[in-house]
N, C-alpha and C. Protein backbone atom coordinates (compact mmCIF):
# COMPACT_ATOMS: atom_id res chain seq x y z
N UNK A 1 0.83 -1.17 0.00
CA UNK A 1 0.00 0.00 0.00
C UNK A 1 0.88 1.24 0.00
N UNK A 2 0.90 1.77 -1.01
CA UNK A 2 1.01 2.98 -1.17
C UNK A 2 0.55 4.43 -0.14
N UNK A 3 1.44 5.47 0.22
CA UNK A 3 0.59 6.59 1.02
C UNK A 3 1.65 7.51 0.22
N UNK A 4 0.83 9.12 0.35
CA UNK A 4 1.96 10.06 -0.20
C UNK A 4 1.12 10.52 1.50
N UNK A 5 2.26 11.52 1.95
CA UNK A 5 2.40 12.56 2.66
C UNK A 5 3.21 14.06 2.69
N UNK A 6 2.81 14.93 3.32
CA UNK A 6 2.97 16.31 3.37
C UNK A 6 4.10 16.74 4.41
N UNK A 7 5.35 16.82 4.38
CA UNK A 7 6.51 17.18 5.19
C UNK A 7 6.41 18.15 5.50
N UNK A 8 6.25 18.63 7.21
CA UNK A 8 6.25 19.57 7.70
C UNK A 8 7.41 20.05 8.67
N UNK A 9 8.54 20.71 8.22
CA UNK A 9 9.53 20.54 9.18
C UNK A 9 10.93 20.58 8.69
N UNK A 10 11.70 20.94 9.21
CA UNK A 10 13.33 20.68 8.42
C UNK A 10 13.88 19.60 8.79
N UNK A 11 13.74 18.71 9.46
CA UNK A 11 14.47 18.00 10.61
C UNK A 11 15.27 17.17 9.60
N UNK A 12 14.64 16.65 8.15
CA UNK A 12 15.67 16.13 7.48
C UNK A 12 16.52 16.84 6.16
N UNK A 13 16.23 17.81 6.64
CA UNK A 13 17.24 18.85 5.67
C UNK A 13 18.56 19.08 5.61
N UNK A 14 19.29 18.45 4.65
CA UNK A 14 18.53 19.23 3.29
C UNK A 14 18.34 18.06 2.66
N UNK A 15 17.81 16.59 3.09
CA UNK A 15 17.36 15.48 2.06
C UNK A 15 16.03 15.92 1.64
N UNK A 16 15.23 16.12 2.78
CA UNK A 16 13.62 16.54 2.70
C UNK A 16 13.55 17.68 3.25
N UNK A 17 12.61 18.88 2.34
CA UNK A 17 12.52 20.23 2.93
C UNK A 17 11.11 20.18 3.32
N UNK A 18 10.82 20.71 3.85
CA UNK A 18 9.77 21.71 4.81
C UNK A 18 8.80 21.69 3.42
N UNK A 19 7.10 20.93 3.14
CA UNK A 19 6.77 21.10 2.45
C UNK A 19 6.50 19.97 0.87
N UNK A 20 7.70 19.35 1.27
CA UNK A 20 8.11 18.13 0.30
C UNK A 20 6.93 17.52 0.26
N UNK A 21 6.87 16.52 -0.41
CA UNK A 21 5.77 15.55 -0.42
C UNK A 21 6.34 14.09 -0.38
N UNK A 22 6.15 12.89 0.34
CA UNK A 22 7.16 11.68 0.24
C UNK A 22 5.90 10.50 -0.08
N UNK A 23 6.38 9.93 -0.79
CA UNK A 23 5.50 8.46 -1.37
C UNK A 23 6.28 7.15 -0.25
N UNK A 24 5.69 7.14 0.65
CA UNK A 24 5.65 5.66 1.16
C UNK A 24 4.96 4.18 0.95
N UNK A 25 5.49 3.05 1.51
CA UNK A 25 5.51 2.20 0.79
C UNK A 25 5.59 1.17 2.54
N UNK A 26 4.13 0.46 2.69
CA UNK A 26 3.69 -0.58 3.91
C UNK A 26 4.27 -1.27 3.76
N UNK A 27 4.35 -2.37 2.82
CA UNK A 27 4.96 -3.73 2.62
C UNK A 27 5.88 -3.96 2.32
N UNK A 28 6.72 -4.26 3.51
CA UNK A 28 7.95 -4.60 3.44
C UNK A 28 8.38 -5.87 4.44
N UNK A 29 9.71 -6.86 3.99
CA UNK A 29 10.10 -7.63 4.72
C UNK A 29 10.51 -7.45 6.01
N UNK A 30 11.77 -6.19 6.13
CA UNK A 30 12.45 -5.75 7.28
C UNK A 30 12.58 -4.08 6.75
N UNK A 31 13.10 -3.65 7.99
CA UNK A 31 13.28 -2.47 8.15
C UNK A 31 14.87 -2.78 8.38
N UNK A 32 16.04 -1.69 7.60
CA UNK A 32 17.10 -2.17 8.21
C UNK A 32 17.50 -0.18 7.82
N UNK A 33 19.15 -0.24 8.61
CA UNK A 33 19.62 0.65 9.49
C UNK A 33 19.79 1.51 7.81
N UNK A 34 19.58 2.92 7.56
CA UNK A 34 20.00 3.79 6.65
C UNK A 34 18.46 4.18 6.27
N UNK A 35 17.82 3.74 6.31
CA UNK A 35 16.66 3.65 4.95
C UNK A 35 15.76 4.61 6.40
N UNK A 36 14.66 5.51 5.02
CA UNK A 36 13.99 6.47 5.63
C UNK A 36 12.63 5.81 5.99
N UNK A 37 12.17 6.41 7.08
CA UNK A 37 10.75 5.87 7.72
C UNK A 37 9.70 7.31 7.74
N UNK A 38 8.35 6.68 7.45
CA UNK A 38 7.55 7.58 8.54
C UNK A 38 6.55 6.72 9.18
N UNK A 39 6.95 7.62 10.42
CA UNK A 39 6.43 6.85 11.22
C UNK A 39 5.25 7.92 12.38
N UNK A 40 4.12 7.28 13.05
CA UNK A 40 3.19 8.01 13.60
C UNK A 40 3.62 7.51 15.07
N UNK A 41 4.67 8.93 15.86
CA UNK A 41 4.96 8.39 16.85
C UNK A 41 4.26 8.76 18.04
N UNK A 42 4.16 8.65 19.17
CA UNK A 42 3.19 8.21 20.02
C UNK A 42 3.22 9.79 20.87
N UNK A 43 4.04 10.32 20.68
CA UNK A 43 4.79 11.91 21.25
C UNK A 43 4.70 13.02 20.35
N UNK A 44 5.43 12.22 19.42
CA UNK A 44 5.38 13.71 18.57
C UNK A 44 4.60 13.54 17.23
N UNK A 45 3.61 12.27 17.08
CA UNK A 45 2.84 12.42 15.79
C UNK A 45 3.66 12.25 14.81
N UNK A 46 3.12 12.40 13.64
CA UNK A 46 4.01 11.96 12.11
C UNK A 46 5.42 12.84 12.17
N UNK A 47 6.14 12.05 11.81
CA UNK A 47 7.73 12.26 11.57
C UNK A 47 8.31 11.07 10.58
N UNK A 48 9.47 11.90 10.15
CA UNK A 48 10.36 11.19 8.56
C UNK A 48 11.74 11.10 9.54
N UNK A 49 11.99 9.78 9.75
CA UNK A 49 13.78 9.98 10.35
C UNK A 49 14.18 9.10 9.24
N UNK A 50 15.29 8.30 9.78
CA UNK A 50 16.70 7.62 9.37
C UNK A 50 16.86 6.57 10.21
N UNK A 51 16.89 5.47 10.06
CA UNK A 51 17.09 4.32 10.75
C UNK A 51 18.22 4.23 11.44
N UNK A 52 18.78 4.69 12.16
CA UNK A 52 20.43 4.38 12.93
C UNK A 52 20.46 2.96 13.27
N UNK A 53 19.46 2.59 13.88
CA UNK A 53 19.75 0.90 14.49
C UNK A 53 18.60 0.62 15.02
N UNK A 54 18.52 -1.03 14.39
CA UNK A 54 17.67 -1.88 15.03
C UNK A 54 17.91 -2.70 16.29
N UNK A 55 17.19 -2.88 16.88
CA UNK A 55 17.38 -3.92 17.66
C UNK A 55 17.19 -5.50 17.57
N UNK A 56 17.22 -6.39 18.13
CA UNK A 56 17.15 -7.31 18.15
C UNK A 56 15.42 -7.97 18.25
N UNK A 57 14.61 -7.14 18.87
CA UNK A 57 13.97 -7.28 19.44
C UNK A 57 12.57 -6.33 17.97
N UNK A 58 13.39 -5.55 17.39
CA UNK A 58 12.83 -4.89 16.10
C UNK A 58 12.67 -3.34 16.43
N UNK A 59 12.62 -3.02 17.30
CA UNK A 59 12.63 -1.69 18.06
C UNK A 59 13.54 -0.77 16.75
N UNK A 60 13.35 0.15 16.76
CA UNK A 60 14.19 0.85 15.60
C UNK A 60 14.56 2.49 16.51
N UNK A 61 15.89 2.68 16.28
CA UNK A 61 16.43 4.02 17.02
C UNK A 61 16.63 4.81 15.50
N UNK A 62 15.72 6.45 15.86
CA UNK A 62 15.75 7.46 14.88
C UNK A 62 16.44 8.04 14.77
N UNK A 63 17.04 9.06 13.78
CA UNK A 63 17.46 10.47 13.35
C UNK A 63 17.34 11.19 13.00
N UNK A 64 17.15 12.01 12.66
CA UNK A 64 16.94 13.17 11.53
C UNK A 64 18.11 13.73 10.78
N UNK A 65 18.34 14.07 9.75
CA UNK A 65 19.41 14.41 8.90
C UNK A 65 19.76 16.15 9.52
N UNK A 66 19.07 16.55 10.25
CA UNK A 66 19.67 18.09 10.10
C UNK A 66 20.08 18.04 11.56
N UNK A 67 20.73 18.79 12.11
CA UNK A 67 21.95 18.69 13.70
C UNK A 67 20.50 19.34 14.38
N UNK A 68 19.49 20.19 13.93
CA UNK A 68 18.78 20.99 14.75
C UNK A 68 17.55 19.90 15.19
N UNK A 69 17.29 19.10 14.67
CA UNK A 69 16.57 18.19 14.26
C UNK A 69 16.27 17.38 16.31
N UNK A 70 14.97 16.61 16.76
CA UNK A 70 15.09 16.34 17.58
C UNK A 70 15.96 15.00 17.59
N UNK A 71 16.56 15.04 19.27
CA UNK A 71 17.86 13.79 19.01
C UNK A 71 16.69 12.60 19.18
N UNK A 72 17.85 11.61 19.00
CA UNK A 72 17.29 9.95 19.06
C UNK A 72 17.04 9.86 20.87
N UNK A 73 17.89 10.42 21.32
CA UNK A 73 17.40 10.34 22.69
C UNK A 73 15.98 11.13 22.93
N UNK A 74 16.04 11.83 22.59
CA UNK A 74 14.36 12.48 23.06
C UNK A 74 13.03 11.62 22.34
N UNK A 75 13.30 10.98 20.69
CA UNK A 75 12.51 10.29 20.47
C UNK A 75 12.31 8.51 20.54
N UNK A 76 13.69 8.40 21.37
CA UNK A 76 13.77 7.27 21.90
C UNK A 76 13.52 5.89 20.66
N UNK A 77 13.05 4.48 21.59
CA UNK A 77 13.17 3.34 20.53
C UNK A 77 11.80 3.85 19.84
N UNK A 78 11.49 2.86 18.92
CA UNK A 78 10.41 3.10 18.24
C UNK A 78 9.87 1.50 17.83
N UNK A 79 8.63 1.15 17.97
CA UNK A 79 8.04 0.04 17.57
C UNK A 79 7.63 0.02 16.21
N UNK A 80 8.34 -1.25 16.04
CA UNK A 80 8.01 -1.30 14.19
C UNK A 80 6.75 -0.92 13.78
N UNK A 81 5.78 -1.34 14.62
CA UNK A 81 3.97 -1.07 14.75
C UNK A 81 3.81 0.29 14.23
N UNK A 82 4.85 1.13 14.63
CA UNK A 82 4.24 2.11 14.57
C UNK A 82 4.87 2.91 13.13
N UNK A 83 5.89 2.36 12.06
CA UNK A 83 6.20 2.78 10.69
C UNK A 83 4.89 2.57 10.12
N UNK A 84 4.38 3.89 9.29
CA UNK A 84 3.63 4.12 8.57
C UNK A 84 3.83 3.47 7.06
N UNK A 85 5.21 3.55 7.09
CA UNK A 85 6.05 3.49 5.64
C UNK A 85 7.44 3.37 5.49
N UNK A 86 8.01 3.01 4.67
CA UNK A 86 9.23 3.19 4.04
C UNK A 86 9.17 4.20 3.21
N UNK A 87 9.74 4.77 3.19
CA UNK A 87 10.08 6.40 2.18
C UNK A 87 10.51 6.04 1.09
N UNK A 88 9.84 5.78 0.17
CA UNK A 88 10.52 5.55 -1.32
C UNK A 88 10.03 6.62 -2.25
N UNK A 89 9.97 7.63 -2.46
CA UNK A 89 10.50 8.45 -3.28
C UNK A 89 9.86 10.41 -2.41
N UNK A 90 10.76 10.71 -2.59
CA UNK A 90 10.41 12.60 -2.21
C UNK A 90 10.30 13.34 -3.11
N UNK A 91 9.38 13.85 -3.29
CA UNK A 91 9.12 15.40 -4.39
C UNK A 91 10.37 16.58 -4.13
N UNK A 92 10.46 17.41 -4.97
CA UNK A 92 11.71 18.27 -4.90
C UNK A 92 12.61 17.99 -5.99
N UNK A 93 14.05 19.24 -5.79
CA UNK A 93 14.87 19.40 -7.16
C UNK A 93 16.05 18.38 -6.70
N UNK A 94 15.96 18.04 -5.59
CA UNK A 94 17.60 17.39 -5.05
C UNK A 94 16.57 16.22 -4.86
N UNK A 95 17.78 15.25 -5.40
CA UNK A 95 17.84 13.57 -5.15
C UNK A 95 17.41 13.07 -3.36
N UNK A 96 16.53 12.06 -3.09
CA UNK A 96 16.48 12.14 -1.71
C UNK A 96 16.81 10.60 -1.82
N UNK A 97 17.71 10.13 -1.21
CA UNK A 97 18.02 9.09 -0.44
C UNK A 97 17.57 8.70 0.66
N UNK A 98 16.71 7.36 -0.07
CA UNK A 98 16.02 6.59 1.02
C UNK A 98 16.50 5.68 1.73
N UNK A 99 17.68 5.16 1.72
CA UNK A 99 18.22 4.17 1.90
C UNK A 99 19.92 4.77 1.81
């Protein structure tokens, strides 16, 4: 299943700007460490990070691409339950790397 969504925010700038639009993508085998998520988190509502690391257990620790961006410590582990998507493709003039 397919979703597009509406990026509100710099946090992964300058991959995704403020405004972007990102095509996600439900069905997937695994989630692994690099590749972009959105995810509906339980604190701060929809957000686009960066996979830093999984756990063992599937738990996934976030990032955001920009330094201003909130840390992985404030948004802590994250339950796979709760990825909306895999980020496979962003609107805009610059290339966005999903992976």
């Amino acid at each position: 299943m397919f979703r597009l969504f509406k990026v509100e925010g710099d946090s992964m700038s300058p991959d995704i700007l403020d405004g972007d639009f990102i095509l996600t993508f439900k069905w997937f085998r695994q989630i692994r460490a690099g590749q972009l998520v959105a995810v509906d988190h339980e604190t701060y509502g929809f957000i686009v990070k960066r996979v830093v690391k999984v756990a063992q257990d599937g738990q996934l620790w976030l990032e955001g691409t920009n330094r201003n961006s909130l840390t992985p410590e404030r948004i802590g582990w994250v339950s796979p339950r709760r990825v909306l998507g895999k980020v496979w493709l962003c609107s805009g003039s610059r290339a966005c790397k999903t992976e």
